[in-house]
Protein backbone atom coordinates (compact mmCIF):
# COMPACT_ATOMS: atom_id res chain seq x y z
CA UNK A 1 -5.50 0.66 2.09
CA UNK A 2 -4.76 1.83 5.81
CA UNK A 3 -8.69 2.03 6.44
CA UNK A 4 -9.30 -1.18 4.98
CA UNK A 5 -6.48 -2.49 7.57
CA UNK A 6 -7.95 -0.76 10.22
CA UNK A 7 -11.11 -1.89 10.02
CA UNK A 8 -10.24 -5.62 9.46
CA UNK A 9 -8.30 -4.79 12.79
CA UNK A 10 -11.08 -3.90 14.27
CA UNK A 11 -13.88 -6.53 12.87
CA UNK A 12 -10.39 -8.91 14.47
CA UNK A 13 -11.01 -7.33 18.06
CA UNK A 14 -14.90 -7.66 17.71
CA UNK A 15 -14.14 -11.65 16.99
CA UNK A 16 -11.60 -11.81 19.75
CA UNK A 17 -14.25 -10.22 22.02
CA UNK A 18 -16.61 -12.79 21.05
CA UNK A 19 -14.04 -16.24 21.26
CA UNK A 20 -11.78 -15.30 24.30
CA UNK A 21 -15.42 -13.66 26.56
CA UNK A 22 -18.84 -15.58 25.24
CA UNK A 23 -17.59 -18.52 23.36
CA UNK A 24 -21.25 -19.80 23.18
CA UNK A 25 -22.12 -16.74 20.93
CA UNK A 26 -19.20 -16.68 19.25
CA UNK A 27 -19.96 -19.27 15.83
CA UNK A 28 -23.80 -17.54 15.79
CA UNK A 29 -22.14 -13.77 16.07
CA UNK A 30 -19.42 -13.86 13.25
CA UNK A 31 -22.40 -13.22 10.68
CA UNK A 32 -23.43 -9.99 12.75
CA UNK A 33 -20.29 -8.96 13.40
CA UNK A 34 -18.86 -9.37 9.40
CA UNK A 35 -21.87 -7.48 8.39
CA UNK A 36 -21.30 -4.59 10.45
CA UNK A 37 -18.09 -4.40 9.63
CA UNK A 38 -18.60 -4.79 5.77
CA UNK A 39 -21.05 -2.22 5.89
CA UNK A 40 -18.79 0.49 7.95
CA UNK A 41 -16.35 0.11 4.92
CA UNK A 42 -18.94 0.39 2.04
CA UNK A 43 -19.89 3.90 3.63
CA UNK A 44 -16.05 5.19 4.04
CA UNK A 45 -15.79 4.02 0.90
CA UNK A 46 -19.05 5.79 -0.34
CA UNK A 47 -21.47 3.74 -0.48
CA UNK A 48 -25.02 4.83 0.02
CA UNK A 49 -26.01 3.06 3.40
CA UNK A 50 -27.15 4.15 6.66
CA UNK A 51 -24.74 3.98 9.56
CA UNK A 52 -27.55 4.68 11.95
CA UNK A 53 -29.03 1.73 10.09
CA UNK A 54 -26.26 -0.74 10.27
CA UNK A 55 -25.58 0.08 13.98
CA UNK A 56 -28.99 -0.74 15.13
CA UNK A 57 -29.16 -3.58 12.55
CA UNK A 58 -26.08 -5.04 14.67
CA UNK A 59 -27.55 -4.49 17.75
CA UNK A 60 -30.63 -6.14 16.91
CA UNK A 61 -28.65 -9.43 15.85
CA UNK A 62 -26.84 -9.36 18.94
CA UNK A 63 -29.87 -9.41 21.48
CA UNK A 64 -31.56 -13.08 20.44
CA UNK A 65 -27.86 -14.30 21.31
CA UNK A 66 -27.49 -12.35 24.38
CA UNK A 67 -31.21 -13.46 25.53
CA UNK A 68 -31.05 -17.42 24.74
CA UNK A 69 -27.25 -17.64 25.89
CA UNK A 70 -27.03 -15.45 28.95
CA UNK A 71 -30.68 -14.88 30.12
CA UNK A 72 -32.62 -17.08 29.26
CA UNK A 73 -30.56 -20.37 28.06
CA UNK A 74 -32.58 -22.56 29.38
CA UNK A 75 -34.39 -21.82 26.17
CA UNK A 76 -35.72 -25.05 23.67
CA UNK A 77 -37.69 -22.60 20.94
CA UNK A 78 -34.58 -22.75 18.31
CA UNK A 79 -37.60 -21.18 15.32
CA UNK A 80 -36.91 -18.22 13.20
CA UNK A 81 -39.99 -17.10 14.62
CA UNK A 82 -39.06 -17.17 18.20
CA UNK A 83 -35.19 -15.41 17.61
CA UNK A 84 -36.95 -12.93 14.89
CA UNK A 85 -39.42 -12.15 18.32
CA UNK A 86 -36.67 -11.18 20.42
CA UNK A 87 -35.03 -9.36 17.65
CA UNK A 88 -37.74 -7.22 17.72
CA UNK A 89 -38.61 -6.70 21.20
CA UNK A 90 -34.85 -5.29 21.63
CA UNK A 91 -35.73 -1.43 20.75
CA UNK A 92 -38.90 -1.60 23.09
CA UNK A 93 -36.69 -2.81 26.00
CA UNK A 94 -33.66 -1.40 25.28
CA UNK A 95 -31.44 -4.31 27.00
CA UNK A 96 -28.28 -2.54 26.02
CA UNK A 97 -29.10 0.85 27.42
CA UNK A 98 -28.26 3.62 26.01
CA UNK A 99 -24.52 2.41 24.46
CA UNK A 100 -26.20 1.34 20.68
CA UNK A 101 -26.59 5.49 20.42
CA UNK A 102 -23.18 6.17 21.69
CA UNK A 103 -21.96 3.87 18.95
CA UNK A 104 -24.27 5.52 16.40
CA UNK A 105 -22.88 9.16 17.68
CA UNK A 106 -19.39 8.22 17.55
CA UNK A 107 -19.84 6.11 14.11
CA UNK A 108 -21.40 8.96 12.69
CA UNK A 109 -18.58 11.72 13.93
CA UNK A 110 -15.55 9.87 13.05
CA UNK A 111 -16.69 8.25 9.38
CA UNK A 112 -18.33 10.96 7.69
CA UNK A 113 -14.58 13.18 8.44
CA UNK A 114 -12.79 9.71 7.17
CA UNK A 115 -15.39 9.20 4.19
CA UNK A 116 -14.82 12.68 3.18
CA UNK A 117 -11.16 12.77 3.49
CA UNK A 118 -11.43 9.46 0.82
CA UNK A 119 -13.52 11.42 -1.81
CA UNK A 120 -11.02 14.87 -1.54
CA UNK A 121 -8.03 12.29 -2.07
CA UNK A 122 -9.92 10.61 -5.36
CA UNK A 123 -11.04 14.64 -6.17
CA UNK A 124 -7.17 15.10 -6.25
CA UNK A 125 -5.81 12.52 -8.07
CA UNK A 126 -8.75 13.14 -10.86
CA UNK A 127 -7.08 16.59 -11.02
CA UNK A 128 -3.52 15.10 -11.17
CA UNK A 129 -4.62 12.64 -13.69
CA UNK A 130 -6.02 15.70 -15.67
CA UNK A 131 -3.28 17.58 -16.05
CA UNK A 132 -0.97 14.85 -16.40
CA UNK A 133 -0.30 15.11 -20.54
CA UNK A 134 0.03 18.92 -21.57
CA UNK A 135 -0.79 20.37 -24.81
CA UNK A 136 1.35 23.32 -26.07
CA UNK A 137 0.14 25.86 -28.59
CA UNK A 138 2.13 26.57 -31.42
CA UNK A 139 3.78 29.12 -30.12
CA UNK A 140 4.90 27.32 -27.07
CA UNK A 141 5.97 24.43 -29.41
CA UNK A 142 8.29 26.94 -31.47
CA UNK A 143 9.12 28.23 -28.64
CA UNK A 144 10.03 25.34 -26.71
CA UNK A 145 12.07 24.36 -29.81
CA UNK A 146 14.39 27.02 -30.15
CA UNK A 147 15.09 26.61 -26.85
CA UNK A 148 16.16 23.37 -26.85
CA UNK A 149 17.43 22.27 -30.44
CA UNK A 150 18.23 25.93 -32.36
CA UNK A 151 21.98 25.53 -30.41
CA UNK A 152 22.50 22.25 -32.24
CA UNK A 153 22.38 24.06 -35.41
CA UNK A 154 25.70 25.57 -34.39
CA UNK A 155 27.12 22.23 -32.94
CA UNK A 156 26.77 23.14 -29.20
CA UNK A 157 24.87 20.35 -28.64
CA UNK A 158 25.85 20.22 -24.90
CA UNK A 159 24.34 23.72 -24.08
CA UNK A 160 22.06 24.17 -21.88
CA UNK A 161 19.52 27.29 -22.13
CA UNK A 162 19.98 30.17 -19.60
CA UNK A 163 17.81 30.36 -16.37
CA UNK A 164 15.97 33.48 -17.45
CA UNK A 165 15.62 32.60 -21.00
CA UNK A 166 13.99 29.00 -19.70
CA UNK A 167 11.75 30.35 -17.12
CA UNK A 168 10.69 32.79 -20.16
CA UNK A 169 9.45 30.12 -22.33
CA UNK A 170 7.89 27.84 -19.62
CA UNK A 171 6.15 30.23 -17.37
CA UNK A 172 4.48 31.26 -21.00
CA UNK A 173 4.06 27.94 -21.97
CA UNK A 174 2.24 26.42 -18.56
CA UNK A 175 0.30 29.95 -17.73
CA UNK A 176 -3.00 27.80 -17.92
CA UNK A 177 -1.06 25.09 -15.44
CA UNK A 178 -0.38 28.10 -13.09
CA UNK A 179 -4.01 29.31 -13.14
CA UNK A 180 -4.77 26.02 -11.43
CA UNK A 181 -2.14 27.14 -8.15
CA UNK A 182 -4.95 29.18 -5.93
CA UNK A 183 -7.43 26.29 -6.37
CA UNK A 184 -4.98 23.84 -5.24
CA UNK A 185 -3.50 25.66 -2.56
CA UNK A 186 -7.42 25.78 -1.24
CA UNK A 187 -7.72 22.03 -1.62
CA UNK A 188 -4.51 21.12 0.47
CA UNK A 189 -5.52 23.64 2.85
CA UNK A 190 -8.77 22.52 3.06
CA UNK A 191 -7.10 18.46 3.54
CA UNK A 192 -5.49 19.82 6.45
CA UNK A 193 -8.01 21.18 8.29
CA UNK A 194 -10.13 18.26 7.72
CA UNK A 195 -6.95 16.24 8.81
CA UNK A 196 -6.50 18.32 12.10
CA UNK A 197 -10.37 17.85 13.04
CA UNK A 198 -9.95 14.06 12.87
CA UNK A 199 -9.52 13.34 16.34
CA UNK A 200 -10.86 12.38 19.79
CA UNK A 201 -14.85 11.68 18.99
CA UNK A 202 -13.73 12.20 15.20
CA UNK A 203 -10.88 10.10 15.31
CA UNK A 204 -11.93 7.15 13.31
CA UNK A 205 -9.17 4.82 14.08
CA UNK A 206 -10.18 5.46 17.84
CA UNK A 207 -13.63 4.19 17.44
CA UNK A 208 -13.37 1.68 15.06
CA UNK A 209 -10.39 0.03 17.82
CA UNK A 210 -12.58 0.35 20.85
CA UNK A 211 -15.59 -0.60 19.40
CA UNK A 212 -15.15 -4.19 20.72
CA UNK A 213 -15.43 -2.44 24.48
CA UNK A 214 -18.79 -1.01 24.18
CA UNK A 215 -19.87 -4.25 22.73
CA UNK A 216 -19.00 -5.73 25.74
CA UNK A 217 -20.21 -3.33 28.46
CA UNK A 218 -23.81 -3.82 26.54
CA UNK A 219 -23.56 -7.52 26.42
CA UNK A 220 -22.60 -6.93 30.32
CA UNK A 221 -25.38 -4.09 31.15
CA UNK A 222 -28.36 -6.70 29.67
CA UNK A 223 -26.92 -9.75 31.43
CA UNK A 224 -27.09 -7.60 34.80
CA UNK A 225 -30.82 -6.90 34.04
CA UNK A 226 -31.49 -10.09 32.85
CA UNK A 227 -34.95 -10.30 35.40
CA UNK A 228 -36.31 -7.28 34.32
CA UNK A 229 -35.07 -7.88 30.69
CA UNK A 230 -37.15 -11.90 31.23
CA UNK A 231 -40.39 -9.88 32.07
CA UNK A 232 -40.20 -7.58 29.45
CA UNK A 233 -39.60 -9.72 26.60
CA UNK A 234 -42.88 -12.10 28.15
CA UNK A 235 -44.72 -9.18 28.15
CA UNK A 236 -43.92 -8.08 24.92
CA UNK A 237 -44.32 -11.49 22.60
CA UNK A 238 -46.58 -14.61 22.68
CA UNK A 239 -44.22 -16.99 23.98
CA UNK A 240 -44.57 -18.24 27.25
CA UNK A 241 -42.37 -17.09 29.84
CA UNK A 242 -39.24 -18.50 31.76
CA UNK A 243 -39.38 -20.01 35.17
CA UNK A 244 -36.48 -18.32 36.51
CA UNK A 245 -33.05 -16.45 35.66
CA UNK A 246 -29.41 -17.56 37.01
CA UNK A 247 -28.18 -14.55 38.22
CA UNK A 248 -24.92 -16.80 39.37
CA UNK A 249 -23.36 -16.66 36.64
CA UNK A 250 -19.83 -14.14 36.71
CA UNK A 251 -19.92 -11.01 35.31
CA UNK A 252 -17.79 -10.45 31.95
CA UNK A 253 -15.24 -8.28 31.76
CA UNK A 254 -12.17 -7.96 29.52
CA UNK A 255 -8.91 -6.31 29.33
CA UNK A 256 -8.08 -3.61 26.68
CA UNK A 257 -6.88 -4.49 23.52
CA UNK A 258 -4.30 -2.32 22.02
CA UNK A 259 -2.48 -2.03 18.62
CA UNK A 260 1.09 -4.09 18.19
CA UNK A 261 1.67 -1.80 14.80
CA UNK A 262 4.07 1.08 15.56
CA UNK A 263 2.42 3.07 12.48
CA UNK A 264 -1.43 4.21 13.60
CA UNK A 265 -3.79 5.05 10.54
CA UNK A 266 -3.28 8.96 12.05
CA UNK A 267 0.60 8.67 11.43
CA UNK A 268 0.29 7.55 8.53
CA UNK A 269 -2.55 9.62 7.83
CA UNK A 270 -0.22 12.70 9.22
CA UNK A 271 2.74 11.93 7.11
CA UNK A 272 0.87 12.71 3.87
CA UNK A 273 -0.37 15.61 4.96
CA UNK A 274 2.99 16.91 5.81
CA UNK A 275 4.56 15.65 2.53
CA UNK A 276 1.51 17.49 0.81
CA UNK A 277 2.20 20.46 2.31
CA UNK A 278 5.61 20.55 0.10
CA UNK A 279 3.04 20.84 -3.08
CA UNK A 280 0.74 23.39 -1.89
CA UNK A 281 2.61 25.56 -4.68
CA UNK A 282 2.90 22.51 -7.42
CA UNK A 283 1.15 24.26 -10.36
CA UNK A 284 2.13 27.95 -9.88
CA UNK A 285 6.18 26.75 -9.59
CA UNK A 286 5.79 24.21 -12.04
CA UNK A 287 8.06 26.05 -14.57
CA UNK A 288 10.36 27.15 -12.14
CA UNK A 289 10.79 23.61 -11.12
CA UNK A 290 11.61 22.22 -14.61
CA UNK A 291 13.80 24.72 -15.19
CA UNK A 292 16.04 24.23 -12.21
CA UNK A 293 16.26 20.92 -11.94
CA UNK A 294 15.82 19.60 -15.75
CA UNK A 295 15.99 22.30 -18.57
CA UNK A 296 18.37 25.46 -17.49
CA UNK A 297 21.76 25.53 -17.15
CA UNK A 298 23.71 26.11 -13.79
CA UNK A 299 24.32 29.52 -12.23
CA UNK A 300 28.21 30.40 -13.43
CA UNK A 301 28.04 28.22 -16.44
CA UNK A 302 28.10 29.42 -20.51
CA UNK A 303 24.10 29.14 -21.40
CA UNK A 304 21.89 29.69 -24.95
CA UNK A 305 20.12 32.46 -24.88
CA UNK A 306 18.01 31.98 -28.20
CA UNK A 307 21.18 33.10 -30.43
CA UNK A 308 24.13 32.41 -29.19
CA UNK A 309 26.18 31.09 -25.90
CA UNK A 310 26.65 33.69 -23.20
CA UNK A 311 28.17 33.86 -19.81
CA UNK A 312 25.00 34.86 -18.28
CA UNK A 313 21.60 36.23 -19.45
């Protein structure tokens, strides 16, 4: 839920970008930019695609808008042949320099940590899930039984059974829960040094935020070399080239957007960690648990013992 919050937030910034900076691209880009977007959460969410794929997919959308609205607008060819030209021409003449493999670097550091932070969290709640209804031998069912009911026989029906006695029958009763405690441990260890590597170039929430900014600074590197860019294209396809290019018009820029939530994804993401931390031991204290809190009586007070009430065990 916080990753599919961030990333709206960020497929929000990428629009902004596009309405506030280069309104003329702006109706023509939403497609691109939705895509993108869509596709960045189908892989976090594991999906088999390519985010090499979808970044230069993007990119490749973005240059026919770039080239007919800031180099060459001028332009009258509106065909699906003449955009579908340009698309293709734009990773033999690289307008946008080298920022679509920064994006594909930093895409590919930060989501494969957040994807695989996803699948441990699913791994652990198929475990929890698993162990979630518990079947007792016999023995542990007679067991469990005289525990809990034999006092009633005698009318002490508000007895509780003594600490040691309880912890006793449980420990015996969940010793195939407590086999499960070293695995787990590993697992929430293993969560929190994934969780600790997820920052600066793996920080997903950073990327996904400031993706809007190396959007622009490529939309602002190929209107810079729009000349060059003019040539290039003409060289490369069978269109005829322009006359000219308006190097008058003002260079974009755009201020940095920031976040107006107090709680980041990594807060968030850091405040389960730290609450899982208190469980690292879940399965291997599991009877002690039950017995202190639920089953046992209190230290000082009268408690069964399997045959009769005693001051202490």
């Amino acid at each position: 839920e916080t990753l599919e919050t961030l990333i709206k937030q960020a497929e929000n910034y990428t629009s902004i970008l596009f309405c506030n900076t280069y309104r003329n691209m702006a109706l023509e880009a939403a497609a691109s930019v939705q895509e993108f977007f869509t596709d960045v959460g189908l892989y976090l969410f594991g999906a088999d695609v390519n985010p090499e794929e979808f970044v230069n997919r993007f990119f490749d959308s973005l240059f026919p808008l770039v080239y007919n609205h800031l180099i060459n607008p001028g332009v009258t060819d509106s065909s699906l042949e003449y955009s579908e030209c340009i698309r293709m021409a734009r990773r033999d003449v690289s307008p946008f320099g080298n920022i679509p493999k920064r994006v594909m670097g930093q895409m590919g550091r930060s989501l494969l940590p957040s994807r695989t932070f996803l699948q441990a969290l699913n791994l652990g709640i198929e475990v929890i899930n698993t162990t979630d209804y518990l079947h007792f031998s016999k023995e542990c069912s007679r067991a469990l039984l005289k525990m809990q009911y034999c006092p009633h026989c005698q009318g002490l029906t508000l007895s509780k059974p003594c600490m040691g006695y309880c912890l006793n029958v449980m420990r015996g009763c969940l010793a195939h829960m407590a086999e499960l405690n070293p695995p787990w441990h590993a697992y929430i260890r293993s969560l929190e040094e994934l969780s600790d590597a997820m920052h600066g170039t793996y920080d997903v929430e950073h990327v996904l935020l400031n993706f809007h900014l190396l959007v622009n600074d490529a939309v602002i590197q190929a209107h810079l070399n729009g000349q060059k860019l003019l040539e290039q294209v003409s060289r490369n396809s069978t269109f005829p080239p322009p006359l000219s290019f308006d190097q008058s018009k003002e260079k974009h820029g755009m201020k940095t957007l920031t976040r107006n939530s107090e709680e980041t994804a990594n807060t968030r993401k850091q405040k389960f960690i730290n609450s899982l931390r208190l469980y690292r031991s879940f399965y291997g204290g599991l009877a002690d648990q039950l017995c202190a809190n639920e089953l046992a009586a209190a230290d000082g007070l009268p408690c069964w013992n399997g045959e009769d009430i005693v001051k202490r065990y």
